[in-house]
PDB file of N, CA and C in Angstrom:
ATOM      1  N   UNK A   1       0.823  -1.189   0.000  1.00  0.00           N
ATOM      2  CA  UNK A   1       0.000   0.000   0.000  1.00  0.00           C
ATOM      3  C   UNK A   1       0.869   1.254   0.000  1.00  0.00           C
ATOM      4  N   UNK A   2       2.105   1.305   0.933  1.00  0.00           N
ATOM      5  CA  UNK A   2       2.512   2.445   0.781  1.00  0.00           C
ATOM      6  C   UNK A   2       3.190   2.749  -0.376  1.00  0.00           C
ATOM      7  N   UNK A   3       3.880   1.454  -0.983  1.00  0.00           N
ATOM      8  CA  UNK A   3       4.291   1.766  -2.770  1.00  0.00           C
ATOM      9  C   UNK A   3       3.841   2.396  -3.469  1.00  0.00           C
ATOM     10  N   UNK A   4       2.428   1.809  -3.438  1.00  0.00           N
ATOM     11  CA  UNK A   4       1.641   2.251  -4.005  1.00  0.00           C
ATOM     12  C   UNK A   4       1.417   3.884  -4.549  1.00  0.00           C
ATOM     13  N   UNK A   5       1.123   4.589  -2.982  1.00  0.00           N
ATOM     14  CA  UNK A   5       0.970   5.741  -2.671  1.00  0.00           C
ATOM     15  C   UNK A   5       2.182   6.438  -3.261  1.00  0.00           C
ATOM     16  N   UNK A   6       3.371   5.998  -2.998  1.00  0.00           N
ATOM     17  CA  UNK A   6       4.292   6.398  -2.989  1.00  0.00           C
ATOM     18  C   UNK A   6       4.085   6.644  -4.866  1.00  0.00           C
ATOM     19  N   UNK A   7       4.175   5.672  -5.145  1.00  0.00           N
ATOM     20  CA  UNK A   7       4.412   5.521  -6.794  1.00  0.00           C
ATOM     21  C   UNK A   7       3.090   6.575  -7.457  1.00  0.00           C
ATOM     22  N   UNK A   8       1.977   6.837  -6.730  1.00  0.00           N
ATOM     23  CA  UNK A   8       0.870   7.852  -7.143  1.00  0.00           C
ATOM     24  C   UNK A   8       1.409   9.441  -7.095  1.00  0.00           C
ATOM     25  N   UNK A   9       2.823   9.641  -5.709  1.00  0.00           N
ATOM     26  CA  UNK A   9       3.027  10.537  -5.850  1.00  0.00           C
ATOM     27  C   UNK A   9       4.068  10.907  -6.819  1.00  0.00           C
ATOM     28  N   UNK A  10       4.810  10.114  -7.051  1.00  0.00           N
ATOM     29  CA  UNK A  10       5.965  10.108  -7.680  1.00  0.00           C
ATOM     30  C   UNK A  10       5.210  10.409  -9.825  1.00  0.00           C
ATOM     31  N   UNK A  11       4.459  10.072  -9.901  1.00  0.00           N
ATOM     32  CA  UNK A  11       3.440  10.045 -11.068  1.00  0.00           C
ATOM     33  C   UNK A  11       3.003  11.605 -10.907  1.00  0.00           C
ATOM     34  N   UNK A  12       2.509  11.919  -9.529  1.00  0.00           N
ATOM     35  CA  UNK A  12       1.867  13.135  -9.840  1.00  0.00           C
ATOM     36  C   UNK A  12       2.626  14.589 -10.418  1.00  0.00           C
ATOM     37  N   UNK A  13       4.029  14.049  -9.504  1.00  0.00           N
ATOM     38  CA  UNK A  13       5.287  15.302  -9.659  1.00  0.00           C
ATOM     39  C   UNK A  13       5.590  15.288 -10.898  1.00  0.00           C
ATOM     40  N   UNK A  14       5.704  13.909 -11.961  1.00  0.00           N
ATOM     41  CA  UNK A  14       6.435  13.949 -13.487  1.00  0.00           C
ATOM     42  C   UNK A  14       4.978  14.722 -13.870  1.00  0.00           C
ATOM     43  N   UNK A  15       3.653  14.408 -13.878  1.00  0.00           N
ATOM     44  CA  UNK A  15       2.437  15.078 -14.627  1.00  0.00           C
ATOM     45  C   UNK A  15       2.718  16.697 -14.388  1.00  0.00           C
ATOM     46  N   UNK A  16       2.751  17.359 -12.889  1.00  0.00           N
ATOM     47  CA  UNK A  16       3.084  18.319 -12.861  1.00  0.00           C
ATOM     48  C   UNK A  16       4.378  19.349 -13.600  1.00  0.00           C
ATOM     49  N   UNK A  17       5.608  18.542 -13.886  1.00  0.00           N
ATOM     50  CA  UNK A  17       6.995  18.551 -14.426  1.00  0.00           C
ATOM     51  C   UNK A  17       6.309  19.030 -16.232  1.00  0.00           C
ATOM     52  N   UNK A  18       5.486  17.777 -16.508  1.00  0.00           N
ATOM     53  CA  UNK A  18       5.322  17.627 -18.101  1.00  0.00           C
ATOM     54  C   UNK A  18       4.086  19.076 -17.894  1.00  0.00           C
ATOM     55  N   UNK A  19       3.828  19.287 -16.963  1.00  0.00           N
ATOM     56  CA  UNK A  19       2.423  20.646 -17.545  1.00  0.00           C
ATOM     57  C   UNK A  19       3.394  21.914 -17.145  1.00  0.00           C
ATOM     58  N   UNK A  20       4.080  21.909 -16.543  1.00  0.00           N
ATOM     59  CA  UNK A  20       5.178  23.226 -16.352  1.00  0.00           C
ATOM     60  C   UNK A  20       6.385  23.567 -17.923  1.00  0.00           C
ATOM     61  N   UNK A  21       6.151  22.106 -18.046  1.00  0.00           N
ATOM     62  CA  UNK A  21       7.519  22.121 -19.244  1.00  0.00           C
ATOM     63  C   UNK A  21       6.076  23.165 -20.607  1.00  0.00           C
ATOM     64  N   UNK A  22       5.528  22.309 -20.621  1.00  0.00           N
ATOM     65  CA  UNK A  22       4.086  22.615 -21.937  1.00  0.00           C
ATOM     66  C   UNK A  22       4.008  24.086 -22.026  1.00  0.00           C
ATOM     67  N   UNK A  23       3.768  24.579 -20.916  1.00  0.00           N
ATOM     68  CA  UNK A  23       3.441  26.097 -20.277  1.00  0.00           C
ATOM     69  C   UNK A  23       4.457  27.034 -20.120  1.00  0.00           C
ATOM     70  N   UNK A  24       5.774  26.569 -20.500  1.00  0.00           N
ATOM     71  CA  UNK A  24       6.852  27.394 -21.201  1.00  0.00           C
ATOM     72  C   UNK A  24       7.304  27.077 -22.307  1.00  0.00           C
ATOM     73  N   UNK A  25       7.008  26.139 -23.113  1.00  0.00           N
ATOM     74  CA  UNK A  25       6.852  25.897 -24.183  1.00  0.00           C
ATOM     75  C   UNK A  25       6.355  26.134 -25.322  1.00  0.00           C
ATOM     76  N   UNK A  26       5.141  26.159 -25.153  1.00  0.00           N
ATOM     77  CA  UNK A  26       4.384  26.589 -26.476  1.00  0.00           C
ATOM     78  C   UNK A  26       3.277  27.119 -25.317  1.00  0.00           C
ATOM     79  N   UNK A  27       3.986  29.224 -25.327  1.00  0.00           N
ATOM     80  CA  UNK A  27       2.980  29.971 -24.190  1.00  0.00           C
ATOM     81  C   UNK A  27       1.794  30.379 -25.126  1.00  0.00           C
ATOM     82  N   UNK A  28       1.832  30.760 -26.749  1.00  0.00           N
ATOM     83  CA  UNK A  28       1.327  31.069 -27.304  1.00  0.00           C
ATOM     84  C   UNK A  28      -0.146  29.874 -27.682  1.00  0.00           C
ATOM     85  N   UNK A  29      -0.029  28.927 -27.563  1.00  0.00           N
ATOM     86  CA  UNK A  29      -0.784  27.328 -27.751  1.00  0.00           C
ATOM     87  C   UNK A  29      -1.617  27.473 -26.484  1.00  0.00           C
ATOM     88  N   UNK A  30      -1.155  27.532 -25.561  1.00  0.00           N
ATOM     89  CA  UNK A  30      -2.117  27.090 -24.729  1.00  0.00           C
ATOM     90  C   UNK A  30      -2.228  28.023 -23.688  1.00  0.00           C
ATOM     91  N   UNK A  31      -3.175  27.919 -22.525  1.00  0.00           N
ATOM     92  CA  UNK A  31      -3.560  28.883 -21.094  1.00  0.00           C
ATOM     93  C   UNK A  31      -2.883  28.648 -20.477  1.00  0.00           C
ATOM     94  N   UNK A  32      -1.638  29.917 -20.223  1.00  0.00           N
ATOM     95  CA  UNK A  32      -0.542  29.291 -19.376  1.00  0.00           C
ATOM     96  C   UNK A  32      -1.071  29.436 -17.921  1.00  0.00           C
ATOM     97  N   UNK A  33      -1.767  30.178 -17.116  1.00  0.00           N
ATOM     98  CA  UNK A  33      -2.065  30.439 -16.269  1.00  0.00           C
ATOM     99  C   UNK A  33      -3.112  29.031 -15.526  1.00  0.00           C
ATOM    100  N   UNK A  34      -3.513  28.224 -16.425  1.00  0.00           N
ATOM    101  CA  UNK A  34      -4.384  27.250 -15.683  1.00  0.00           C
ATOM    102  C   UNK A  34      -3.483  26.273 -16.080  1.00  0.00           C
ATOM    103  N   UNK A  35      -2.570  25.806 -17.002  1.00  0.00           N
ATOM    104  CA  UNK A  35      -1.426  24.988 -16.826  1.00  0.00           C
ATOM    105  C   UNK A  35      -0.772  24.764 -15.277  1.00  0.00           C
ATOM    106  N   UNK A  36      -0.465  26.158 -14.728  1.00  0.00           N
ATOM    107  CA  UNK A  36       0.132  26.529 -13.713  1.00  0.00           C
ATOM    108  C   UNK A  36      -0.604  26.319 -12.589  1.00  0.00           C
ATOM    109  N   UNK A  37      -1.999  26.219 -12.321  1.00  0.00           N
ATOM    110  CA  UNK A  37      -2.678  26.232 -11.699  1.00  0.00           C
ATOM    111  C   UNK A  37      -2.579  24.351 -11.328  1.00  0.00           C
ATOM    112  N   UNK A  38      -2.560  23.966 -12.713  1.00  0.00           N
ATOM    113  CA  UNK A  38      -2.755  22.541 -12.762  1.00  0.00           C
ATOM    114  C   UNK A  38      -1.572  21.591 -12.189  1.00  0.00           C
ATOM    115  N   UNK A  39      -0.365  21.844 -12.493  1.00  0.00           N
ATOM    116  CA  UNK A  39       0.822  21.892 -12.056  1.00  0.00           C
ATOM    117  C   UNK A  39       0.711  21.840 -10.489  1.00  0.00           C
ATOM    118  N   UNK A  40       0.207  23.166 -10.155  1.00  0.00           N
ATOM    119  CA  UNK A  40       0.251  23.150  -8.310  1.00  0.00           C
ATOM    120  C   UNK A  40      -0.092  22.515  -7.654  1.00  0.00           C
ATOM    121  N   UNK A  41      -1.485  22.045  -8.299  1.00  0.00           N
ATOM    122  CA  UNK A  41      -2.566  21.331  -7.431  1.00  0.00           C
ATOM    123  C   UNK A  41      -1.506  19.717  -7.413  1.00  0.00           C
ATOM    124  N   UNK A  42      -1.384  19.177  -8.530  1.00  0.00           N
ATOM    125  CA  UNK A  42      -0.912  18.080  -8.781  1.00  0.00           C
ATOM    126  C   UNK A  42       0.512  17.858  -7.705  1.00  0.00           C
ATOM    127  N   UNK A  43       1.193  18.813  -7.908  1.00  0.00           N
ATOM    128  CA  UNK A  43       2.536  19.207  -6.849  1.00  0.00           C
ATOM    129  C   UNK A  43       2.431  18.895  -5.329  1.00  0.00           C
ATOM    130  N   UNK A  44       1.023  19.771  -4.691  1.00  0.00           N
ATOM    131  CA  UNK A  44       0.048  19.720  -3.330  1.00  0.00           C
ATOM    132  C   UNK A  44      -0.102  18.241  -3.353  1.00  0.00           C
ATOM    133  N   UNK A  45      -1.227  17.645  -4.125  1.00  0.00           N
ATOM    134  CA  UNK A  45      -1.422  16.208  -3.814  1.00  0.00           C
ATOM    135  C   UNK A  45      -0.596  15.690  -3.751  1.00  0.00           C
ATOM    136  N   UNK A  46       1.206  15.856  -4.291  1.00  0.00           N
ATOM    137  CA  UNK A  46       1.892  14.565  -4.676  1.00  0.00           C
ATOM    138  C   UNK A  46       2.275  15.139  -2.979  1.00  0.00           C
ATOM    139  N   UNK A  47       2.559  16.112  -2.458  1.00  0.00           N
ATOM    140  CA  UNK A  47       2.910  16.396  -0.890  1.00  0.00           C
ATOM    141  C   UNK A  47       1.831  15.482  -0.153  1.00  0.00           C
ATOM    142  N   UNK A  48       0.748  15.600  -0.717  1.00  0.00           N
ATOM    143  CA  UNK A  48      -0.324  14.973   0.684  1.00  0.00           C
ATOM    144  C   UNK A  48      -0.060  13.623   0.243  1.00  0.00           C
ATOM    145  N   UNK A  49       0.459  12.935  -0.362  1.00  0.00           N
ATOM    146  CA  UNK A  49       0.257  11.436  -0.526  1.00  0.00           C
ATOM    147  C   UNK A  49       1.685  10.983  -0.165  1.00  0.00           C
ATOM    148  N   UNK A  50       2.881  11.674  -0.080  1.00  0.00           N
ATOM    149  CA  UNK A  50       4.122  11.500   0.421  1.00  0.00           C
ATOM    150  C   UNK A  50       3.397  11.665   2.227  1.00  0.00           C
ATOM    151  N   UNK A  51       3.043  12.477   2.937  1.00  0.00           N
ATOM    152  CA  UNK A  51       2.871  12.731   4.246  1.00  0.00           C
ATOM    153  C   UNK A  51       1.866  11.204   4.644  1.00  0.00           C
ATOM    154  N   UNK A  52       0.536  10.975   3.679  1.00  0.00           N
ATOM    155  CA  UNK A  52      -0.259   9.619   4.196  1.00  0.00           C
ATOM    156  C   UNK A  52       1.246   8.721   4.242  1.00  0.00           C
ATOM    157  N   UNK A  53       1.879   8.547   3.242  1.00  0.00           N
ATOM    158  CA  UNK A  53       2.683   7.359   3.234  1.00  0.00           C
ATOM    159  C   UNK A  53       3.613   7.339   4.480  1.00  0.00           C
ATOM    160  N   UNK A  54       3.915   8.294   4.528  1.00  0.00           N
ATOM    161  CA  UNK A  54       5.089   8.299   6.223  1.00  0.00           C
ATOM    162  C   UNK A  54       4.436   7.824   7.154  1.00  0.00           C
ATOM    163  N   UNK A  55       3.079   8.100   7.397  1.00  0.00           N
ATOM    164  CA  UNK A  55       2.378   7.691   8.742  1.00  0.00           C
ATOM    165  C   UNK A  55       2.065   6.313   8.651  1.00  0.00           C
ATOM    166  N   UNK A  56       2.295   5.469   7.425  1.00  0.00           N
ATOM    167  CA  UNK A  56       1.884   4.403   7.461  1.00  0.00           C
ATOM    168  C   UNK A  56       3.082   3.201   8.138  1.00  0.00           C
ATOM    169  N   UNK A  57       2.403   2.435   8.869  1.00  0.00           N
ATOM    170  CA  UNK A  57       4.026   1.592   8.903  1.00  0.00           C
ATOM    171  C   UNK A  57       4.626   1.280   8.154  1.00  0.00           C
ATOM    172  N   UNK A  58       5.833   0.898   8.180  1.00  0.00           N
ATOM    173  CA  UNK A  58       6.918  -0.234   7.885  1.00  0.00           C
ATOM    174  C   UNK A  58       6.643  -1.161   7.313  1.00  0.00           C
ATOM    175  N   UNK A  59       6.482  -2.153   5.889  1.00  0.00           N
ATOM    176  CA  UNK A  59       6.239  -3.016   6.006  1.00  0.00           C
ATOM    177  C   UNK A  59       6.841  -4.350   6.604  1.00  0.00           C
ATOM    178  N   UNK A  60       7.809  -4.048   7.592  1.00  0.00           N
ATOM    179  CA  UNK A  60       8.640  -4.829   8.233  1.00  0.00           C
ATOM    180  C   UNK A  60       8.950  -4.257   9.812  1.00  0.00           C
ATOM    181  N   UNK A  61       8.056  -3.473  10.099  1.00  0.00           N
ATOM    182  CA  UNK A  61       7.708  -3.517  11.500  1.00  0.00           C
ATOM    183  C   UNK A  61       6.022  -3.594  11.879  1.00  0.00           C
ATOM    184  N   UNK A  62       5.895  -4.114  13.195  1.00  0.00           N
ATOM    185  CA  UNK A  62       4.659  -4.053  13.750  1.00  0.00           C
ATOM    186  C   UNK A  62       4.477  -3.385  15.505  1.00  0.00           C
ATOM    187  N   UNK A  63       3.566  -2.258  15.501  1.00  0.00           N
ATOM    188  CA  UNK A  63       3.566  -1.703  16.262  1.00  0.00           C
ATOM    189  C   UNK A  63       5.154  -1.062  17.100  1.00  0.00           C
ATOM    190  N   UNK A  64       5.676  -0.454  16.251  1.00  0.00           N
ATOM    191  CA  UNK A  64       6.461   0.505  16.339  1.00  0.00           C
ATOM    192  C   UNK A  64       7.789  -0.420  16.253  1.00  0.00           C
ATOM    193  N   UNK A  65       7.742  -2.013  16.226  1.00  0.00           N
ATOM    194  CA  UNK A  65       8.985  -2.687  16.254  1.00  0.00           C
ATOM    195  C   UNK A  65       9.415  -3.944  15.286  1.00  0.00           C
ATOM    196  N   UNK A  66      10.837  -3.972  15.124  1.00  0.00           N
ATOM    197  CA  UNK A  66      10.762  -4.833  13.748  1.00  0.00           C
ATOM    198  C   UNK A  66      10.434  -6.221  14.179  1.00  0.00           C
ATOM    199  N   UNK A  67      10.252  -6.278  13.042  1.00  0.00           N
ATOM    200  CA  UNK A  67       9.503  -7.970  13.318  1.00  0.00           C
ATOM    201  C   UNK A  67      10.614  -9.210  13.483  1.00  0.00           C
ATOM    202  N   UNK A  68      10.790 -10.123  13.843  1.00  0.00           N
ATOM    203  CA  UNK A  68      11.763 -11.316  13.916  1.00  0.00           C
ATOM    204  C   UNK A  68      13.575 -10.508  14.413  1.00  0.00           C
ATOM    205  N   UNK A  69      12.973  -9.503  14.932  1.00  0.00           N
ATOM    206  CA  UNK A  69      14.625  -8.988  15.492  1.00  0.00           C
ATOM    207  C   UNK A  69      14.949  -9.284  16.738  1.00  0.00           C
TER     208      UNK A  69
END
């Protein structure tokens, strides 16, 4: 599960990366200002899904201690 998360945030930062790159790219093509907007939000979530993942355990500890140590 926390891979998981992890790998959702890690996805969200390259989506954000590829709409920042677009939005200096071709400013004339598209709304750079909601590019940017889009970018942030995506940036924010990839923060809130890095912070769920920290609070989650270990998958090699249980209740605060490693397992078979």
């Amino acid at each position: 599960m926390r891979r998981r998360i992890l790998d959702e945030a890690i996805g969200r930062e390259a989506h954000a990366d590829a709409l920042a790159t677009l939005a200096a790219s071709r400013p004339m093509d598209v709304h750079v200002p909601t590019l940017w907007v889009l970018a942030r939000s995506r940036r924010i979530r990839a923060m809130e899904l890095r912070g769920s993942a920290a609070i989650l355990p270990h998958p090699h500890e249980h209740d605060g201690r490693s397992i078979g140590g």
